[in-house]
N, C-alpha and C. Protein backbone atom coordinates (compact mmCIF):
# COMPACT_ATOMS: atom_id res chain seq x y z
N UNK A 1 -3.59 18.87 5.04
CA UNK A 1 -2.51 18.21 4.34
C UNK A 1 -2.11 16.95 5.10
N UNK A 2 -1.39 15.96 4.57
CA UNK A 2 -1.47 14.63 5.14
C UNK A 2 -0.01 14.78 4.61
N UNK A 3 0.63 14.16 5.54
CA UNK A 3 2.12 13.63 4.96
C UNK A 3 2.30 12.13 5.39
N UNK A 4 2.53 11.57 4.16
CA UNK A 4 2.91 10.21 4.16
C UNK A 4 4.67 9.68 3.93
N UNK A 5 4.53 8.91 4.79
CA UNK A 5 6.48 8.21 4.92
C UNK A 5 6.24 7.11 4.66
N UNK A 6 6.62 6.16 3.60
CA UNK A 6 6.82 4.63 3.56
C UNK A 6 8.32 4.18 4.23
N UNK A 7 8.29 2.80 4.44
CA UNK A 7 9.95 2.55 4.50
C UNK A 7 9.34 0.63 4.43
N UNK A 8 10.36 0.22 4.26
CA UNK A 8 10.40 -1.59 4.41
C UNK A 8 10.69 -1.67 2.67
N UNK A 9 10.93 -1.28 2.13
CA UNK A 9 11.38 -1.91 0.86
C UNK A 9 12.67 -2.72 0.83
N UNK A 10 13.04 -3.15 -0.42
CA UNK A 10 14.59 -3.97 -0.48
C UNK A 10 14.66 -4.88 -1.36
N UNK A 11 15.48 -5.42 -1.77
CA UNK A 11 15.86 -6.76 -2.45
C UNK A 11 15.18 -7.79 -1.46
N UNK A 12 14.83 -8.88 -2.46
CA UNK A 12 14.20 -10.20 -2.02
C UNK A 12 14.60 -10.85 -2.96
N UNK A 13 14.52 -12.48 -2.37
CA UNK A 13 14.63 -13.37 -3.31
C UNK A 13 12.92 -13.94 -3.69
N UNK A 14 12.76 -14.61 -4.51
CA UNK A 14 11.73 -15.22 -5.39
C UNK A 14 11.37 -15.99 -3.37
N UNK A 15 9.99 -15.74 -3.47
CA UNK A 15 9.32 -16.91 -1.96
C UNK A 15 9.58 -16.21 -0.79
N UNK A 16 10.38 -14.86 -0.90
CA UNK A 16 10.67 -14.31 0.11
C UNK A 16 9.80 -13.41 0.62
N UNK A 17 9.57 -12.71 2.11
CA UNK A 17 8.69 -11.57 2.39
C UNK A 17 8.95 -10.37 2.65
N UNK A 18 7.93 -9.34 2.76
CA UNK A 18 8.84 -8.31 2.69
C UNK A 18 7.88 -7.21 3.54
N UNK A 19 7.90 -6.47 4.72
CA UNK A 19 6.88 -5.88 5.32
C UNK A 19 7.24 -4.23 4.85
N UNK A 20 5.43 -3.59 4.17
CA UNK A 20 5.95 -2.26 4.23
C UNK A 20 5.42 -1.47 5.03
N UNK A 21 5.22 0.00 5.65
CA UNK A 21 5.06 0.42 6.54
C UNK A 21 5.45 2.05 6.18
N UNK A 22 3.94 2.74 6.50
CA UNK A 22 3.63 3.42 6.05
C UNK A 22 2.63 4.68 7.12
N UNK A 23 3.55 5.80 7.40
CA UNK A 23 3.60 6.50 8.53
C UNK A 23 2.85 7.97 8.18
N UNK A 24 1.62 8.31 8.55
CA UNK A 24 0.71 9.57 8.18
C UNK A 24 0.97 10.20 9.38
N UNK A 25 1.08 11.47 8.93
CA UNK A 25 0.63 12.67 9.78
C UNK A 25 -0.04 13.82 9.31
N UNK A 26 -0.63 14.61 9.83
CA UNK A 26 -1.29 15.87 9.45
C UNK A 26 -3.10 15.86 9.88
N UNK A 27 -3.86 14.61 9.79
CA UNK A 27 -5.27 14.33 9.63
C UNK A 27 -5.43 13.53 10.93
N UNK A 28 -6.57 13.26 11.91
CA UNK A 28 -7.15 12.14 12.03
C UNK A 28 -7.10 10.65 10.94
N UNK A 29 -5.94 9.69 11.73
CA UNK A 29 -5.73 8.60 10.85
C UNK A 29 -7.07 7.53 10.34
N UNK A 30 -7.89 7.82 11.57
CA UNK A 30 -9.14 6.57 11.27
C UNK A 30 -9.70 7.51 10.53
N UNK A 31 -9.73 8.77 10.15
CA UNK A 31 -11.03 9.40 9.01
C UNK A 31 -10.20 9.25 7.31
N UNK A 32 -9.42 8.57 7.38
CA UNK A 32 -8.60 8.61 6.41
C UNK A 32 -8.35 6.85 5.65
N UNK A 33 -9.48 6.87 4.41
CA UNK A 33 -8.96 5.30 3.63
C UNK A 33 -7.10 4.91 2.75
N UNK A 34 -6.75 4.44 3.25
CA UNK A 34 -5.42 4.23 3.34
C UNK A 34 -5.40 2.77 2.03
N UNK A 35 -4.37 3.29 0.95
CA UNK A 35 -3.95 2.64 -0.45
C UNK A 35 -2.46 2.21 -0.39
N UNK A 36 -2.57 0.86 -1.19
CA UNK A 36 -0.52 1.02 -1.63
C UNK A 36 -0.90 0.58 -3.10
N UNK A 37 -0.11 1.58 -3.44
CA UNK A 37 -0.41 0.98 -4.83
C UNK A 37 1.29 0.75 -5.46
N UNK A 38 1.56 0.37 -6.72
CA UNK A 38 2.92 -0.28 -7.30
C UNK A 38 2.91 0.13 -8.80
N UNK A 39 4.11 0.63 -8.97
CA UNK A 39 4.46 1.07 -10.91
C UNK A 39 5.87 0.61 -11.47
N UNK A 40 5.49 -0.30 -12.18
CA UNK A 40 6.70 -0.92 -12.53
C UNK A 40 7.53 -0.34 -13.79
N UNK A 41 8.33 -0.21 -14.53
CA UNK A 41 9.11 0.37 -15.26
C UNK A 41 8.06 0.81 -16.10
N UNK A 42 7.71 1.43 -16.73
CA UNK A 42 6.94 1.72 -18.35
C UNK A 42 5.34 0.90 -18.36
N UNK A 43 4.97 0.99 -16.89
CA UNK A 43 3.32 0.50 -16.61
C UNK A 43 2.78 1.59 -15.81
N UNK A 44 1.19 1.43 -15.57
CA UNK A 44 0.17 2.34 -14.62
C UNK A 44 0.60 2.23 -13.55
N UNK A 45 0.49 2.93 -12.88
CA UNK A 45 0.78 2.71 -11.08
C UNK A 45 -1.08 2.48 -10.91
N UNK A 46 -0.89 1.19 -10.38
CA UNK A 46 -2.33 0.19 -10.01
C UNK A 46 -2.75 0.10 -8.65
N UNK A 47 -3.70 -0.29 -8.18
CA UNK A 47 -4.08 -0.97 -6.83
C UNK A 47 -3.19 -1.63 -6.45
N UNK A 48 -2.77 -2.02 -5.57
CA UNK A 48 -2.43 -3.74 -4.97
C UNK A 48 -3.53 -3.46 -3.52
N UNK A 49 -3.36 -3.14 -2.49
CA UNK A 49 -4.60 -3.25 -1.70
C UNK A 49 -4.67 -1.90 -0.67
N UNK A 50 -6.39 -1.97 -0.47
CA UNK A 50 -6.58 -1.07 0.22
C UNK A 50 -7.26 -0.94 1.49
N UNK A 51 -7.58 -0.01 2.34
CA UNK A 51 -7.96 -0.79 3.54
C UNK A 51 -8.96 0.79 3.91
N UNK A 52 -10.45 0.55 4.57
CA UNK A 52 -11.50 2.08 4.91
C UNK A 52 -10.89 2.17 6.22
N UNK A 53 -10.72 3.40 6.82
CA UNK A 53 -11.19 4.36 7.48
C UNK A 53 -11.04 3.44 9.05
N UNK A 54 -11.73 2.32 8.84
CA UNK A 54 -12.60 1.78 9.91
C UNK A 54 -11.53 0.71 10.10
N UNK A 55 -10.94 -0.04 9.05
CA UNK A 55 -10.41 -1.35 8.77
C UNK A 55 -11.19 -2.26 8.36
N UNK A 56 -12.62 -1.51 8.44
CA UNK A 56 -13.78 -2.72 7.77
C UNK A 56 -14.08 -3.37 6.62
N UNK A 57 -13.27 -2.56 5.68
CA UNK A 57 -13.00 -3.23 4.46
C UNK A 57 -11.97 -3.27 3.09
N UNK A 58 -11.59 -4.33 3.26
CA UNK A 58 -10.23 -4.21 2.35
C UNK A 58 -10.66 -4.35 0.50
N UNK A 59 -9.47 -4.04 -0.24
CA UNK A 59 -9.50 -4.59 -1.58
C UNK A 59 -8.26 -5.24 -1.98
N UNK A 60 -8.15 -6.10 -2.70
CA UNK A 60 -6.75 -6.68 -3.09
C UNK A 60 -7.06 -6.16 -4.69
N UNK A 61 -5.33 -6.21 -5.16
CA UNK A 61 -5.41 -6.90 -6.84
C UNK A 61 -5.78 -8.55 -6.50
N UNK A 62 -6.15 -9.06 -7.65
CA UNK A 62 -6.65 -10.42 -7.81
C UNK A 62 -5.27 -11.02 -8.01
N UNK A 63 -3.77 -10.66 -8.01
CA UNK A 63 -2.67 -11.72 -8.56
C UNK A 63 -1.72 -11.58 -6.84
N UNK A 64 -2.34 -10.59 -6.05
CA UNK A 64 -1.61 -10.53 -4.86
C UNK A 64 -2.85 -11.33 -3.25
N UNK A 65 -4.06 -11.86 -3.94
CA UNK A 65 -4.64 -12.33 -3.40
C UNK A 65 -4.23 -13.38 -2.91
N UNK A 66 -3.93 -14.23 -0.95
CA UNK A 66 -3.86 -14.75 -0.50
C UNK A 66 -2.48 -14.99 -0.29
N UNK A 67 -1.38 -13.76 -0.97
CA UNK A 67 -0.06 -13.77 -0.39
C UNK A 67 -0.02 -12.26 0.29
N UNK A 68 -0.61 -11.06 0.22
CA UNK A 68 -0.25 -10.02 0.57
C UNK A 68 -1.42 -9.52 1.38
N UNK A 69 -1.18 -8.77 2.62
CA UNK A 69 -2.45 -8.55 3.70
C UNK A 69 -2.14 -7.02 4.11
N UNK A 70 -3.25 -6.11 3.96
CA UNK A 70 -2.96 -4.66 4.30
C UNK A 70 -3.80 -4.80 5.64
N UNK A 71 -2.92 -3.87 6.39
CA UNK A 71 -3.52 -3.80 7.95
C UNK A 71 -3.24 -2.30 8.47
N UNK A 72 -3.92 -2.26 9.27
CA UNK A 72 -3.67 -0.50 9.70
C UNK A 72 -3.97 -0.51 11.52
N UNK A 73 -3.34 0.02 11.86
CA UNK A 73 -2.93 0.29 13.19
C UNK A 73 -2.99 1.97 13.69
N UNK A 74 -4.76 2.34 13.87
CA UNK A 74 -4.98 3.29 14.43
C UNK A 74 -4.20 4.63 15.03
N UNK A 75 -4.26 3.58 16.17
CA UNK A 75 -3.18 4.30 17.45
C UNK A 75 -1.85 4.42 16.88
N UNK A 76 -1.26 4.10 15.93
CA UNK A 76 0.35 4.27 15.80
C UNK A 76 -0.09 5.08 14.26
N UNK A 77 -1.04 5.63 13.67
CA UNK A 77 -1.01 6.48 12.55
C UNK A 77 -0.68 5.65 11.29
N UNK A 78 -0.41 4.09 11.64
CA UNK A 78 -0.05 3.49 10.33
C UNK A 78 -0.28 2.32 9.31
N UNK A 79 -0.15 2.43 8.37
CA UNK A 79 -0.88 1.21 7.53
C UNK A 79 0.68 0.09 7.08
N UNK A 80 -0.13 -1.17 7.43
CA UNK A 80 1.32 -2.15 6.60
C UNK A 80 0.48 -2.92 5.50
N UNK A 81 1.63 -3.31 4.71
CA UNK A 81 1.43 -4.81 3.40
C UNK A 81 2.28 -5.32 4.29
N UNK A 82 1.71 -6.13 4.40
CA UNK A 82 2.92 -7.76 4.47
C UNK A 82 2.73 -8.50 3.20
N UNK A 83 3.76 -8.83 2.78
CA UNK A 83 3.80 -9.36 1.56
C UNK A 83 4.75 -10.57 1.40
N UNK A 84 3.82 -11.91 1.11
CA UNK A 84 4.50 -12.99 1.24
C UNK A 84 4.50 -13.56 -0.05
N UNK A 85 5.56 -14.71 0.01
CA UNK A 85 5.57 -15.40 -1.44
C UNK A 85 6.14 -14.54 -2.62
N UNK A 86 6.35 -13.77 -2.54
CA UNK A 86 6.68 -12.52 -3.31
C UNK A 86 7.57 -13.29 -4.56
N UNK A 87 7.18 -12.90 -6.29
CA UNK A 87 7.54 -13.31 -7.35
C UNK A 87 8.37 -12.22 -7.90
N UNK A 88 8.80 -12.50 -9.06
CA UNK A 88 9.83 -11.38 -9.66
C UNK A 88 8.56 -10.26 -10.01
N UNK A 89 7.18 -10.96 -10.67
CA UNK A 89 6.37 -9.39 -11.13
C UNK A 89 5.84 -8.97 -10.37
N UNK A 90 6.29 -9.11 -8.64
CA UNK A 90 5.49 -7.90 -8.29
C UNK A 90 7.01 -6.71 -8.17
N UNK A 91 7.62 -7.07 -8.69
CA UNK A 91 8.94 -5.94 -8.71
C UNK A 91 8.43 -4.32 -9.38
N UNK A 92 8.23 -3.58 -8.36
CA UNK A 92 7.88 -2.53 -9.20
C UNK A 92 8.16 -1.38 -7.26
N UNK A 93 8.20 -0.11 -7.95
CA UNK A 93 8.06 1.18 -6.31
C UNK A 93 6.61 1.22 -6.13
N UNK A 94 6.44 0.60 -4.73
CA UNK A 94 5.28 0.91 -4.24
C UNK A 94 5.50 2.34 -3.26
N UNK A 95 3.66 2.86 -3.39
CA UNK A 95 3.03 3.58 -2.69
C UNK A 95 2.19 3.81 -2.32
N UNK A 96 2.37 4.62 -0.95
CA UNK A 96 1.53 4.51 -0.05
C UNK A 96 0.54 6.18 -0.13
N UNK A 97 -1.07 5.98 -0.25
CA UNK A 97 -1.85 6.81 -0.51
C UNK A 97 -2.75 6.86 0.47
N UNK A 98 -3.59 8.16 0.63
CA UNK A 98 -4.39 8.16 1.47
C UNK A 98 -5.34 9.40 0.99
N UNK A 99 -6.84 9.20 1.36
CA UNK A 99 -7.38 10.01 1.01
C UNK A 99 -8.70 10.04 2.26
N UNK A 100 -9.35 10.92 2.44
CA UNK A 100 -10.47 10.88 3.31
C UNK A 100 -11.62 10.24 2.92
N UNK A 101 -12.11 9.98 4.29
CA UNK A 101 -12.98 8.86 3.57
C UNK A 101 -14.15 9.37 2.64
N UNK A 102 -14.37 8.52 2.02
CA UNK A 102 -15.55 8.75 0.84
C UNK A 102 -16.05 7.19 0.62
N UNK A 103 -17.66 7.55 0.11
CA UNK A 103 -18.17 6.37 -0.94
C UNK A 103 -17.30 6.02 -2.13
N UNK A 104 -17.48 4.94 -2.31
CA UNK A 104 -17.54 4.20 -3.79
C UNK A 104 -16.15 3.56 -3.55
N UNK A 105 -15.45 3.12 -4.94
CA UNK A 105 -14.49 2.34 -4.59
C UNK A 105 -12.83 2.38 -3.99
N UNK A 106 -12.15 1.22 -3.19
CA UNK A 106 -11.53 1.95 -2.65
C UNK A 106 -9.97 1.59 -3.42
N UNK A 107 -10.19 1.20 -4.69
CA UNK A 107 -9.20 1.33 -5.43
C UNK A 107 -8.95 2.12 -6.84
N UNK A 108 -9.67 3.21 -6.65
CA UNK A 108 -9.59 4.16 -7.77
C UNK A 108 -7.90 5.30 -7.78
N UNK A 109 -7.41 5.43 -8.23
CA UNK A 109 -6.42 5.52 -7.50
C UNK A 109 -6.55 7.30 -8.29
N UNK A 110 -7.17 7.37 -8.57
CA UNK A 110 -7.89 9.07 -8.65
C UNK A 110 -8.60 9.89 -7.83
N UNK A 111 -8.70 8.73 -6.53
CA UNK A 111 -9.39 9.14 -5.49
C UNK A 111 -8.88 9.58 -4.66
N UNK A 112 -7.67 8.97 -4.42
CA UNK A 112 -6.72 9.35 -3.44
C UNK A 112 -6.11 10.86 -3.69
N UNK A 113 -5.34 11.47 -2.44
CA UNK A 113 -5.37 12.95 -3.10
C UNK A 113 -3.64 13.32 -2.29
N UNK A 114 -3.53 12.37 -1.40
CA UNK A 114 -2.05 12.43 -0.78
C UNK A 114 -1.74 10.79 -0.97
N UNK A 115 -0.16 11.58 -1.41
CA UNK A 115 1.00 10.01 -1.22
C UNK A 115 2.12 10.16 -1.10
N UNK A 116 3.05 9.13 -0.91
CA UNK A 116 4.29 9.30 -0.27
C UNK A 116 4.97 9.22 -1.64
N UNK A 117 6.27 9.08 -1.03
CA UNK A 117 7.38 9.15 -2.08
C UNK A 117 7.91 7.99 -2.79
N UNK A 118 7.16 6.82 -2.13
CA UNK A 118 7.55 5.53 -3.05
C UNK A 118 8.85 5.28 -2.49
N UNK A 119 8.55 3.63 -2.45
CA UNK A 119 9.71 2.80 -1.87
C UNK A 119 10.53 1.36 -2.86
N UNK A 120 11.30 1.27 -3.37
CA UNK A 120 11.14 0.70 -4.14
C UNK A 120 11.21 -1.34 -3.64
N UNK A 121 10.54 -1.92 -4.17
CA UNK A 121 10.48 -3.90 -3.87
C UNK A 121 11.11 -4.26 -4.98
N UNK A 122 12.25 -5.36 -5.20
CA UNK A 122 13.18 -5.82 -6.21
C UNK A 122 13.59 -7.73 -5.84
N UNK A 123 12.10 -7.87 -6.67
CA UNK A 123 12.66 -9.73 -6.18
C UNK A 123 13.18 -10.48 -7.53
N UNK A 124 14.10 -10.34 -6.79
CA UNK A 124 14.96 -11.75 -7.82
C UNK A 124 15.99 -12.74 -7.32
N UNK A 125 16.67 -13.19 -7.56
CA UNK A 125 17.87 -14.15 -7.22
C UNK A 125 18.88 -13.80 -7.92
């Protein structure tokens, strides 16, 4: 069993950043591909990015490409988004998933088999 803790959510304004941070226990953290994904009122809970096992390879959504960066930090059990530039649509509760590692892709979000409780991001002015 894996237990996952998010925290860093909050109000933002439109251009603002916002770091999340996302705390596993239960597994070996490096055998474990690490997800955040986001569900906004009356939508799918989707990708936004994901990161293997290794850190060797990430995935973005294509609308959070070149403002938002997933990173994972071994030794401390934990994965972050930093998330910059941040617009009103990425307003939705993100979460943080994790599943052992496996082939194929790393944004299926059927793949994943543990997640946290969701944190909620709220950008506006």
């Amino acid at each position: 069993q894996v237990h996952l803790v998010e925290s860093g959510g909050g109000l933002v304004q439109p251009g603002g950043s916002l770091r999340l941070s996302c705390a596993a226990s239960g597994r070996t953290f490096s055998n474990l591909d690490m997800g955040w994904f986001r569900q906004a009122p009356g939508k799918e809970r989707r990708i936004v990015a994901a990161v293997s096992g290794s850190g060797d390879n990430t995935l973005y959504l294509d609308s959070v490409k070149g403002r938002f960066t997933i990173s994972r930090d071994n030794a401390k059990n934990t994965v972050y988004l930093q998330m910059n530039s941040l617009k009103p649509e990425d307003t939705a509760v993100y979460y943080c998933a994790a599943r052992v590692i496996r082939g194929g892709t790393l944004g299926s979000r059927y793949s994943y088999d543990y997640w946290g409780q969701g944190t909620q991001v709220t950008v506006s002015s």
